[in-house]
PDB file of N, CA and C in Angstrom:
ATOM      1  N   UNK A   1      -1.775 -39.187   6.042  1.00  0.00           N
ATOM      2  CA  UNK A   1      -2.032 -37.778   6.277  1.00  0.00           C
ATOM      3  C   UNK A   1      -2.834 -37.173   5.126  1.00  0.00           C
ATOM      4  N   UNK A   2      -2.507 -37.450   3.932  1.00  0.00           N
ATOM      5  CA  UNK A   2      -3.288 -37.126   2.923  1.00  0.00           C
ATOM      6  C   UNK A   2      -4.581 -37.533   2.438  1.00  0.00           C
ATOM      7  N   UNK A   3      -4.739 -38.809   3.136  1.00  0.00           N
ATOM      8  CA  UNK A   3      -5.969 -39.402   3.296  1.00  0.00           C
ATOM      9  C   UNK A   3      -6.775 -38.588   4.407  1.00  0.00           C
ATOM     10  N   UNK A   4      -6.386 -38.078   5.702  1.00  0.00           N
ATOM     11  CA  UNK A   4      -6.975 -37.442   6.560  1.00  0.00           C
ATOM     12  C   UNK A   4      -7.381 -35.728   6.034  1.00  0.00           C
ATOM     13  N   UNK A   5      -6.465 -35.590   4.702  1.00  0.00           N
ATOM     14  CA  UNK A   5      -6.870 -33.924   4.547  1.00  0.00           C
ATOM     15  C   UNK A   5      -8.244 -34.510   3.247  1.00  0.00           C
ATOM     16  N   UNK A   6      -7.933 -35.731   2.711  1.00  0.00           N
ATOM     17  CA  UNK A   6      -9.262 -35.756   1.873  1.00  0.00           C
ATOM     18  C   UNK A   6     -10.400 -36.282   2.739  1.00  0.00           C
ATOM     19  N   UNK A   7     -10.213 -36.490   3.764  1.00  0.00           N
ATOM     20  CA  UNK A   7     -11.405 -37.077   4.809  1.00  0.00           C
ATOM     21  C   UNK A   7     -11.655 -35.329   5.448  1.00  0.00           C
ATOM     22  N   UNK A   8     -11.205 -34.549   5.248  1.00  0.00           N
ATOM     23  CA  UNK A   8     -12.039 -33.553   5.887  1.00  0.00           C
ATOM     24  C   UNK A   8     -12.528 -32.568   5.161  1.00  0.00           C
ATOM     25  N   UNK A   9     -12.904 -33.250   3.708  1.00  0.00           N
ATOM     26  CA  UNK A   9     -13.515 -32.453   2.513  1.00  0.00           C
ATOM     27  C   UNK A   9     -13.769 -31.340   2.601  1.00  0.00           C
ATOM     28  N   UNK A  10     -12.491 -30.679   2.777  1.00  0.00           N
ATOM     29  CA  UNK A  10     -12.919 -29.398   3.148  1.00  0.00           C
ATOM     30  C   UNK A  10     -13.451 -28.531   1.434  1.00  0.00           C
ATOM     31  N   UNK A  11     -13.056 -29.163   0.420  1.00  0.00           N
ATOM     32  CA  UNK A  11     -13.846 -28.655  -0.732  1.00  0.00           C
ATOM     33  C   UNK A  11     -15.246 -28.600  -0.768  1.00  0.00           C
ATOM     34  N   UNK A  12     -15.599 -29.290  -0.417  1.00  0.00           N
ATOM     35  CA  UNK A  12     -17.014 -29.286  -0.028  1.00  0.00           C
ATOM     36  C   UNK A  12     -17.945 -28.174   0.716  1.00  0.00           C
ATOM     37  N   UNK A  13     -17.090 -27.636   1.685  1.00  0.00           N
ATOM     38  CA  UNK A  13     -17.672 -26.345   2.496  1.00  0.00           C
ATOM     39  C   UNK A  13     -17.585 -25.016   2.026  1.00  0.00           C
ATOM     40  N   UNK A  14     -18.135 -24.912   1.300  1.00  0.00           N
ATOM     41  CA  UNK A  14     -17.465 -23.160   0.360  1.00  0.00           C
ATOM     42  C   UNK A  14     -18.555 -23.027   0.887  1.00  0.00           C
ATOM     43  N   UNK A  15     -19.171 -22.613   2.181  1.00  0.00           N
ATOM     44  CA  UNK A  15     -20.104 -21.830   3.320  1.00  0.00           C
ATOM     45  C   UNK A  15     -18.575 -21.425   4.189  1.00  0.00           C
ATOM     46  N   UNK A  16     -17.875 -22.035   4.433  1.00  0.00           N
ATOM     47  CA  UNK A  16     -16.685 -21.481   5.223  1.00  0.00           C
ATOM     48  C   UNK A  16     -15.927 -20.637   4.966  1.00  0.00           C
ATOM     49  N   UNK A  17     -15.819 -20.036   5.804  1.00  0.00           N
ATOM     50  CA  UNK A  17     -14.901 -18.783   5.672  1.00  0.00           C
ATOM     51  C   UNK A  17     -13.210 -19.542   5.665  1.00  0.00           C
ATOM     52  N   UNK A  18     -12.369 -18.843   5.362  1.00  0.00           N
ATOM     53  CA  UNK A  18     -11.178 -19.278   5.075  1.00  0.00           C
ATOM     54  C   UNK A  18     -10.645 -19.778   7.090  1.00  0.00           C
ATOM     55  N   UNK A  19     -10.602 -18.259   7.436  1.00  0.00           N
ATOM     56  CA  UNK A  19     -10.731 -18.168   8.806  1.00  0.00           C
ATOM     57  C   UNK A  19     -10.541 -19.933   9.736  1.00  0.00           C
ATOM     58  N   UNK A  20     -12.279 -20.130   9.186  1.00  0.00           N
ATOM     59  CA  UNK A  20     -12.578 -20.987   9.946  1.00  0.00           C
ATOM     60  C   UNK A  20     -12.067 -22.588   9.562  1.00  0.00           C
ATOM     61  N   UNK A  21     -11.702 -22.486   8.310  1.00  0.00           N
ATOM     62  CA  UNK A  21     -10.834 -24.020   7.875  1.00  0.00           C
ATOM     63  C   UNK A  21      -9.879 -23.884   8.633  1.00  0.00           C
ATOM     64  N   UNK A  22      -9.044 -22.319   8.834  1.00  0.00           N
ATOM     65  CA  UNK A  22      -7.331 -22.697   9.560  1.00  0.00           C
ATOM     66  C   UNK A  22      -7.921 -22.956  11.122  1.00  0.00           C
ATOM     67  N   UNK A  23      -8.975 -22.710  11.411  1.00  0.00           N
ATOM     68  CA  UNK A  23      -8.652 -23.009  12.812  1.00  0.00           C
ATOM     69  C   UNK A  23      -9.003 -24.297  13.132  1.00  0.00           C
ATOM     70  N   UNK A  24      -9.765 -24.882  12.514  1.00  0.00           N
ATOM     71  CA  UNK A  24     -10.607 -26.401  11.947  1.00  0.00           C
ATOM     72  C   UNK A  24      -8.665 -26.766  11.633  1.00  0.00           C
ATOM     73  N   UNK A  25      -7.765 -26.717  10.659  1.00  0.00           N
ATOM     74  CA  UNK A  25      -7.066 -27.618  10.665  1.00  0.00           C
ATOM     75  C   UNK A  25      -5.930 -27.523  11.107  1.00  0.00           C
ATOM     76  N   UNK A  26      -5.493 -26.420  11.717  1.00  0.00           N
ATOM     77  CA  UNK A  26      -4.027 -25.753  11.871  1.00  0.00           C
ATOM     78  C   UNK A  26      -3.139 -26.567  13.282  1.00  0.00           C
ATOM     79  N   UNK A  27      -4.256 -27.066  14.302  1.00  0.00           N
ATOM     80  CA  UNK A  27      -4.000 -27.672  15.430  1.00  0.00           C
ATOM     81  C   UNK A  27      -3.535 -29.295  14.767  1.00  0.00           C
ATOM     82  N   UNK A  28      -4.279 -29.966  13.989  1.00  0.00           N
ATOM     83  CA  UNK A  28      -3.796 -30.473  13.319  1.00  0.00           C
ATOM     84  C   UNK A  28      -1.958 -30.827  12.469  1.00  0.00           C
ATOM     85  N   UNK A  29      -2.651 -29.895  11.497  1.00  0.00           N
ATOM     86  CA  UNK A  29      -1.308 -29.516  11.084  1.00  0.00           C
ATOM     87  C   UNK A  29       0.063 -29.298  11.374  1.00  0.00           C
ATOM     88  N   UNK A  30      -0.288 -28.798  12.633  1.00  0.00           N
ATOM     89  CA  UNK A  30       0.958 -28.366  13.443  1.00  0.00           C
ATOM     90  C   UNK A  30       1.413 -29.585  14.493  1.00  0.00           C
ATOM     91  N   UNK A  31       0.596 -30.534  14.445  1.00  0.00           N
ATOM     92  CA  UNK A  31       1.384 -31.528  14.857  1.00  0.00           C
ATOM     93  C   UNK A  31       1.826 -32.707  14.443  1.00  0.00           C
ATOM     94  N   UNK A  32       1.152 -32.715  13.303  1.00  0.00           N
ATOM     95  CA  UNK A  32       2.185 -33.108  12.076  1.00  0.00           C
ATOM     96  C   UNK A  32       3.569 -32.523  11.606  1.00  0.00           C
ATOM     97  N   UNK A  33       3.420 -31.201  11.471  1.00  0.00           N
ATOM     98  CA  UNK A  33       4.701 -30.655  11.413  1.00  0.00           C
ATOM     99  C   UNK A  33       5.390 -30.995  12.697  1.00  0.00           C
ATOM    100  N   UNK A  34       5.100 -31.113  13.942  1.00  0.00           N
ATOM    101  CA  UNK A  34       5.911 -30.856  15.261  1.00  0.00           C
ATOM    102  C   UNK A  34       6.539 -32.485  15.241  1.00  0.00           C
ATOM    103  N   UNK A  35       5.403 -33.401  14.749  1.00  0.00           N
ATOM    104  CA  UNK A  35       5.991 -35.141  15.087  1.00  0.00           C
ATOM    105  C   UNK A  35       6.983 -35.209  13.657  1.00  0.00           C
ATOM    106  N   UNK A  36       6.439 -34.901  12.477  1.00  0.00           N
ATOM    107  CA  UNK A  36       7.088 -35.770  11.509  1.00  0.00           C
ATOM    108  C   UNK A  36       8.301 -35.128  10.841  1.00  0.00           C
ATOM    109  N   UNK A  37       8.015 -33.853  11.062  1.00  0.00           N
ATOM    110  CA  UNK A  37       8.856 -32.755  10.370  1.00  0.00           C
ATOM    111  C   UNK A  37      10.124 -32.415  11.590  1.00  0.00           C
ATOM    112  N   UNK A  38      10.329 -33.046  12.370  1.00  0.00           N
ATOM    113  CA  UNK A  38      11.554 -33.041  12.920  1.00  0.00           C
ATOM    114  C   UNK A  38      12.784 -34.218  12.516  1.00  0.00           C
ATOM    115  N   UNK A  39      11.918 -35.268  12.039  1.00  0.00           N
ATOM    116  CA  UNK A  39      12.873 -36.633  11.587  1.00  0.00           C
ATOM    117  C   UNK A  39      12.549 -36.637  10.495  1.00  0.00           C
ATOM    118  N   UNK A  40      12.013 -36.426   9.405  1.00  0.00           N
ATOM    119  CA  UNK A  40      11.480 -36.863   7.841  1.00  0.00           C
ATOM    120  C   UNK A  40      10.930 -35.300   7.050  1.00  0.00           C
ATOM    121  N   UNK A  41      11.728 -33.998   7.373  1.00  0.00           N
ATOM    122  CA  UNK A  41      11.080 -33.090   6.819  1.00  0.00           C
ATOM    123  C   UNK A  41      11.002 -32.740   5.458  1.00  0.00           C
ATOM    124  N   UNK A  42      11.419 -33.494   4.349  1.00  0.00           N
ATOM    125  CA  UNK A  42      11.156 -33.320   3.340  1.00  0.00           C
ATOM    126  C   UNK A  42      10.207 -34.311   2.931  1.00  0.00           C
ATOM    127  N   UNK A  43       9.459 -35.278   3.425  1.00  0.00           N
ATOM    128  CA  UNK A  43       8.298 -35.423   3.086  1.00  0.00           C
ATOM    129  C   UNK A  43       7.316 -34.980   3.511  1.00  0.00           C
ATOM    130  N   UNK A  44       7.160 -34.096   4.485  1.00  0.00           N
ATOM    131  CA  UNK A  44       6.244 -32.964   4.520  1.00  0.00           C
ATOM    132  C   UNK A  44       5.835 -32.108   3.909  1.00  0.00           C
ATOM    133  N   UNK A  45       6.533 -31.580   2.978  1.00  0.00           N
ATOM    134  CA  UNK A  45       6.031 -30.877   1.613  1.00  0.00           C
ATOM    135  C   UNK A  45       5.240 -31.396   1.090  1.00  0.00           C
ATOM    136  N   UNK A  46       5.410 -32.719   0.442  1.00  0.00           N
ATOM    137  CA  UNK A  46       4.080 -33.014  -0.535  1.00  0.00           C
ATOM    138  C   UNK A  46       3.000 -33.184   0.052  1.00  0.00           C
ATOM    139  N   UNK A  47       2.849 -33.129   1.521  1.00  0.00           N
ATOM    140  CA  UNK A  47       1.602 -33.827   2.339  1.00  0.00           C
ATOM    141  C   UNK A  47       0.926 -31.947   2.578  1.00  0.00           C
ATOM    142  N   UNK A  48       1.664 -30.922   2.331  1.00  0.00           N
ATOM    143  CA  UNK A  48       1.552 -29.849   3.123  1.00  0.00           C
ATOM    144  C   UNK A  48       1.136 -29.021   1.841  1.00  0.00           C
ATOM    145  N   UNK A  49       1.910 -29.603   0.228  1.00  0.00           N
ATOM    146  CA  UNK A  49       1.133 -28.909  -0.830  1.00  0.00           C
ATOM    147  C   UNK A  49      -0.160 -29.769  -1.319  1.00  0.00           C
ATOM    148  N   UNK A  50      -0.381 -30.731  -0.769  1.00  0.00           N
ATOM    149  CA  UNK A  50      -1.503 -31.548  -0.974  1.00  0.00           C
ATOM    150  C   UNK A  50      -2.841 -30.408  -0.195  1.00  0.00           C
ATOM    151  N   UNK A  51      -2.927 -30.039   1.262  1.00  0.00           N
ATOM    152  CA  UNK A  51      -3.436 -28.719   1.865  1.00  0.00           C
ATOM    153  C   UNK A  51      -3.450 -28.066   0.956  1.00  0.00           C
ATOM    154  N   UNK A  52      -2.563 -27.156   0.286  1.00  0.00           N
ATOM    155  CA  UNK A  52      -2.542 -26.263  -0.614  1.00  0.00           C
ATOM    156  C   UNK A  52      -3.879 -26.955  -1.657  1.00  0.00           C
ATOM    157  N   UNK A  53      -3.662 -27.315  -2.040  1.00  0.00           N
ATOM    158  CA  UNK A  53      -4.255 -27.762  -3.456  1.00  0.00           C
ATOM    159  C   UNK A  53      -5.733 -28.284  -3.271  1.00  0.00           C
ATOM    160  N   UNK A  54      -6.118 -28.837  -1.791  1.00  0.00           N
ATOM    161  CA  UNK A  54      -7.877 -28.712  -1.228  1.00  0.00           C
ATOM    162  C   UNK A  54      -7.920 -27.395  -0.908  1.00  0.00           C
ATOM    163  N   UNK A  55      -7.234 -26.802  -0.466  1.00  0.00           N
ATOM    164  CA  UNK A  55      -7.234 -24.991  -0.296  1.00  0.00           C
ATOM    165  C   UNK A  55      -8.388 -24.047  -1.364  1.00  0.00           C
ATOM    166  N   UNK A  56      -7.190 -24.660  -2.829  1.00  0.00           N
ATOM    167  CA  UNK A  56      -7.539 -24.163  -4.201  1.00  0.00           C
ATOM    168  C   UNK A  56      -9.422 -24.806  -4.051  1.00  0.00           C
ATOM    169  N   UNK A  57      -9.264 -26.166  -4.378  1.00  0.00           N
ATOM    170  CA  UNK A  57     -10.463 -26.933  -4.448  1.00  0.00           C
ATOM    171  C   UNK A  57     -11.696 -26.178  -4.067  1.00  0.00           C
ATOM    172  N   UNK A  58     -11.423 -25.413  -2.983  1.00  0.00           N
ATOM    173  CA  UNK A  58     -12.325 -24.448  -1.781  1.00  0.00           C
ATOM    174  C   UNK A  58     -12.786 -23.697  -2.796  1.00  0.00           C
ATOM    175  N   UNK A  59     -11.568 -23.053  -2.665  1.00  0.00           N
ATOM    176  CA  UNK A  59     -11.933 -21.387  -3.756  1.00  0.00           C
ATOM    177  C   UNK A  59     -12.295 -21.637  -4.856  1.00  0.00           C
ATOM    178  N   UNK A  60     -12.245 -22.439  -5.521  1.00  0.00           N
ATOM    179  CA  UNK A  60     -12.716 -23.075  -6.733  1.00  0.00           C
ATOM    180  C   UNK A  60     -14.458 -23.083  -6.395  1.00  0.00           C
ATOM    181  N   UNK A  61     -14.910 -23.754  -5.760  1.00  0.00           N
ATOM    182  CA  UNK A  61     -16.369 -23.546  -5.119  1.00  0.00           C
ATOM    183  C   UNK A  61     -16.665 -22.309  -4.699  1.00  0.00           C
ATOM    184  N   UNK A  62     -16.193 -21.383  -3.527  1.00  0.00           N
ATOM    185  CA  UNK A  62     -16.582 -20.751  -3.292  1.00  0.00           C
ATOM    186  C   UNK A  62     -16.901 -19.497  -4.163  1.00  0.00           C
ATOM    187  N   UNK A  63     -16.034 -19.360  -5.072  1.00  0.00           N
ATOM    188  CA  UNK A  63     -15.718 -18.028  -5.678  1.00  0.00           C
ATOM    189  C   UNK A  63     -16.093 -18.614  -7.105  1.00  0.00           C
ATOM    190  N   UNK A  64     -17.090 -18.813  -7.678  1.00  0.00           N
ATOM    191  CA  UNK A  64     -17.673 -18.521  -8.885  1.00  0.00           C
ATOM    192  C   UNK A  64     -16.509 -18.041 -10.201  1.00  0.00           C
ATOM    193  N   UNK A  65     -16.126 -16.598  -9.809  1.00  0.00           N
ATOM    194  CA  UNK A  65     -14.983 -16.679 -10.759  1.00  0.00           C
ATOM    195  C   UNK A  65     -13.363 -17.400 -10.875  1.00  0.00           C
ATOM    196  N   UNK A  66     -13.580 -17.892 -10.252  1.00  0.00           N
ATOM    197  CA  UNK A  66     -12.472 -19.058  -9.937  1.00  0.00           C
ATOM    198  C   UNK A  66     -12.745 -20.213 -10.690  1.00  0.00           C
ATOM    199  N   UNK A  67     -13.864 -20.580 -10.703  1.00  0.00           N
ATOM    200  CA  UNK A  67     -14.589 -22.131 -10.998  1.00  0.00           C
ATOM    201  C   UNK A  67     -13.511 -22.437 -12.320  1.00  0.00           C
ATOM    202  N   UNK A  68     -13.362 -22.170 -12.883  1.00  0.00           N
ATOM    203  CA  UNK A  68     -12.974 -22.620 -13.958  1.00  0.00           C
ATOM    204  C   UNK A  68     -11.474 -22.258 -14.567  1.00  0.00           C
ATOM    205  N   UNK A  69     -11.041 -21.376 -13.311  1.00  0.00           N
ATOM    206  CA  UNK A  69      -9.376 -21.299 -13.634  1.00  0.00           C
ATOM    207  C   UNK A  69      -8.898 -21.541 -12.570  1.00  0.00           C
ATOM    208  N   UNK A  70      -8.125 -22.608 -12.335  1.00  0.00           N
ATOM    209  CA  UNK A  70      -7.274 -23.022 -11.393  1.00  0.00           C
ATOM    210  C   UNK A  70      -6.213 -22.275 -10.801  1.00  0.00           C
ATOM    211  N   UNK A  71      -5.158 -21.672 -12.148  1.00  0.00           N
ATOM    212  CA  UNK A  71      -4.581 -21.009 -12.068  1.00  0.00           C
ATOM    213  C   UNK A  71      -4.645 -19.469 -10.877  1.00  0.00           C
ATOM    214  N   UNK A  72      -5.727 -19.131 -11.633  1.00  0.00           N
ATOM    215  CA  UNK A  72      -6.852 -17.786 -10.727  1.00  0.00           C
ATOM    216  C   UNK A  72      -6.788 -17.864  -9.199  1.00  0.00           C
ATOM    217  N   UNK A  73      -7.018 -19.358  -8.812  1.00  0.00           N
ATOM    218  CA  UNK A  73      -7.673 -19.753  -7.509  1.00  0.00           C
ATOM    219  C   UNK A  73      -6.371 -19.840  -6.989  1.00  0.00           C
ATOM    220  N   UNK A  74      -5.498 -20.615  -7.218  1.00  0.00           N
ATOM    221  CA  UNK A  74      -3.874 -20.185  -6.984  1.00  0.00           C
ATOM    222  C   UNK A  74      -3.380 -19.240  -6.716  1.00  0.00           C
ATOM    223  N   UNK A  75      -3.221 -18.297  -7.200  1.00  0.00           N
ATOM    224  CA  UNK A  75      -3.392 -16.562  -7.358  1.00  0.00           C
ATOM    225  C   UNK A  75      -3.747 -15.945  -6.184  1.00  0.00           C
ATOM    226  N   UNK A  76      -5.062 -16.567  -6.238  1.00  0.00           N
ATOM    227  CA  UNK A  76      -5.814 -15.947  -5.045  1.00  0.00           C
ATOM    228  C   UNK A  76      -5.776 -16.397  -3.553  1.00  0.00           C
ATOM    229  N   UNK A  77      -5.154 -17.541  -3.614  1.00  0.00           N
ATOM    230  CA  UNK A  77      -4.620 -18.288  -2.351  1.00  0.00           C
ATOM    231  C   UNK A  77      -3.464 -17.766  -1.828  1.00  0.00           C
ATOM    232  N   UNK A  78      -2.587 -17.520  -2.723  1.00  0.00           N
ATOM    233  CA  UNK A  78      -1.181 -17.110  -3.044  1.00  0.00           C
ATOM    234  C   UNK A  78      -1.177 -15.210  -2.819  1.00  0.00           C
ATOM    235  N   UNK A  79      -2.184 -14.673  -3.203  1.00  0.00           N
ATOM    236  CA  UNK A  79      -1.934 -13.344  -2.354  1.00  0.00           C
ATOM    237  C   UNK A  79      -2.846 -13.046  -0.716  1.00  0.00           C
ATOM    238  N   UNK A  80      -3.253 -13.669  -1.067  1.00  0.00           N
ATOM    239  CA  UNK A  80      -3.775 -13.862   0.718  1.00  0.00           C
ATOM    240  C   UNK A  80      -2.824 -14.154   1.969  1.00  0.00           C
ATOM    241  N   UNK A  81      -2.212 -15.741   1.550  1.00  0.00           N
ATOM    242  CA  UNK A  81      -1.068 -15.575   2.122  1.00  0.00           C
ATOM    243  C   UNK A  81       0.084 -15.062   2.348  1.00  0.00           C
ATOM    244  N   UNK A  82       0.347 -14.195   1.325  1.00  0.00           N
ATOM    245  CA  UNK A  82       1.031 -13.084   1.180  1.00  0.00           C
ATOM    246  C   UNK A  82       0.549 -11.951   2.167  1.00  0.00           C
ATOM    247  N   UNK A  83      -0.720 -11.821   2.337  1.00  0.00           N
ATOM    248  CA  UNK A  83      -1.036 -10.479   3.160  1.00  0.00           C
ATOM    249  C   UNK A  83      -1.181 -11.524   4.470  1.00  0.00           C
ATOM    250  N   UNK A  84      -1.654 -12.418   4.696  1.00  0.00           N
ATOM    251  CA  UNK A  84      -1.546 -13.101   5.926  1.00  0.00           C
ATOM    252  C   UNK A  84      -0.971 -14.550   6.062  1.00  0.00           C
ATOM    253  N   UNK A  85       0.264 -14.089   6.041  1.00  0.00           N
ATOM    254  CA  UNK A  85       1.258 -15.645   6.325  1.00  0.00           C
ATOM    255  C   UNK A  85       1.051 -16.341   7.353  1.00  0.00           C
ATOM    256  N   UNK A  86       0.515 -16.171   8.527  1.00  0.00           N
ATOM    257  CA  UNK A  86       0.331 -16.471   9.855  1.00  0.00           C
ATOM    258  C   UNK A  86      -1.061 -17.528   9.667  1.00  0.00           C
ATOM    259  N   UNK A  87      -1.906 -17.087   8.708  1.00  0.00           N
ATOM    260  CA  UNK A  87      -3.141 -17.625   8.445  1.00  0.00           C
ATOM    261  C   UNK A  87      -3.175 -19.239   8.857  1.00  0.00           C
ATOM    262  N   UNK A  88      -2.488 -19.777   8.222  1.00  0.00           N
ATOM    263  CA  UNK A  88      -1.750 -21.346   8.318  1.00  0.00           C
ATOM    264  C   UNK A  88      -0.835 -21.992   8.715  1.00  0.00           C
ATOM    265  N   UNK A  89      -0.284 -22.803   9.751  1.00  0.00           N
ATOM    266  CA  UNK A  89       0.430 -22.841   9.934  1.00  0.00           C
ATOM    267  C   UNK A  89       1.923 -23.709   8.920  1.00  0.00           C
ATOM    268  N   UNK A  90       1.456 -23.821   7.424  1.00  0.00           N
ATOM    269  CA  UNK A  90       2.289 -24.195   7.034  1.00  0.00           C
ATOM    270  C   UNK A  90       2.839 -23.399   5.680  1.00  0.00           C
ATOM    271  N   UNK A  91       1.755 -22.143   6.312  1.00  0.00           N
ATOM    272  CA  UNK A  91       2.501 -21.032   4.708  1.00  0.00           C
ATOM    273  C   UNK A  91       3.558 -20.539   6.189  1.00  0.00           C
ATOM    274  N   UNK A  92       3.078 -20.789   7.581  1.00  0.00           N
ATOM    275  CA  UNK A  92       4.422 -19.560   7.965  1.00  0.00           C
ATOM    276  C   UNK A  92       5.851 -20.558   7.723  1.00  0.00           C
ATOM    277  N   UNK A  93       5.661 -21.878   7.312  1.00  0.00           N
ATOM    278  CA  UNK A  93       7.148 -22.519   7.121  1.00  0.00           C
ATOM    279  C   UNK A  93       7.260 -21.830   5.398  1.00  0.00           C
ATOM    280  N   UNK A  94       6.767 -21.379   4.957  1.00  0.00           N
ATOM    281  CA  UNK A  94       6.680 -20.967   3.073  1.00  0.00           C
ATOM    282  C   UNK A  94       6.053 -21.463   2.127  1.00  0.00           C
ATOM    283  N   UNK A  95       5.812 -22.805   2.855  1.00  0.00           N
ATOM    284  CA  UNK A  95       4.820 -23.689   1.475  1.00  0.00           C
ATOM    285  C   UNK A  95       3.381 -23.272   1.627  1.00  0.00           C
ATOM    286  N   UNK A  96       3.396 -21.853   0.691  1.00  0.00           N
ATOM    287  CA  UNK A  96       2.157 -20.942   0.165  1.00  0.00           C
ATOM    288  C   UNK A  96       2.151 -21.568  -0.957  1.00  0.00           C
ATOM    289  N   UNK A  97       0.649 -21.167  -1.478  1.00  0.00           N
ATOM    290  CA  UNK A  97       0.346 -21.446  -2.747  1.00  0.00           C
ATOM    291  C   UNK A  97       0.936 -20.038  -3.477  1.00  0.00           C
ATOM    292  N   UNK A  98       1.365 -20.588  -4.831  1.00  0.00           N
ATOM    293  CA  UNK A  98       1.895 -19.288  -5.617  1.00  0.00           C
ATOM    294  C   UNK A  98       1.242 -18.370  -5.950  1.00  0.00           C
ATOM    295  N   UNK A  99       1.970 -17.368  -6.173  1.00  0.00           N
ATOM    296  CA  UNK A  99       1.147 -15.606  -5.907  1.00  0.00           C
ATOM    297  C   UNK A  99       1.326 -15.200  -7.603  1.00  0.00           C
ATOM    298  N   UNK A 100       0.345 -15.064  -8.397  1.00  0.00           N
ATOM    299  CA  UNK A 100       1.036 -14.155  -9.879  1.00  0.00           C
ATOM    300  C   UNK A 100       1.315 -12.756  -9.871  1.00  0.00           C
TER     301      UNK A 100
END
């Protein structure tokens, strides 16, 4: 699974709108959560903050002032999903990126 979120480099596309990655991976996602996360749900976290963390990768590209603080890009992932939890389907289980 983590091989399939680095096969869809989504770091690479900072032309994309956030928007358009969740709808690009959320069908996905969600059936990963629906198959694996009914028998094995605590290894879904690390596969689901692994997302998180190509998330960052994004904003890291896209956003110039990000480039160089990780932390920042975190932040900024982390209040987004805060204003839109629904965005993903695996911040609405909670595993958001952290908000400062």
């Amino acid at each position: 699974m983590r091989q399939t979120i680095r096969q869809w480099r989504i770091h690479l596309k900072p032309g994309l709108k956030l928007e358009d990655i969740a709808r690009e991976v959320n069908p996905v996602l969600q059936g990963w959560i629906n198959y694996y996360g009914r028998f094995y749900k605590s290894q879904m976290y690390p596969v689901l903050r692994h997302m998180n963390n190509a998330l960052v990768q994004w904003a890291r590209r896209k956003y110039k002032k990000l480039e160089i603080h990780k932390t920042r890009a975190e932040n900024f992932l982390g209040n987004i999903a805060k204003r839109e939890p629904k965005l993903f389907v695996h911040w609405k289980m909670g595993i958001k990126p952290t908000a400062g």
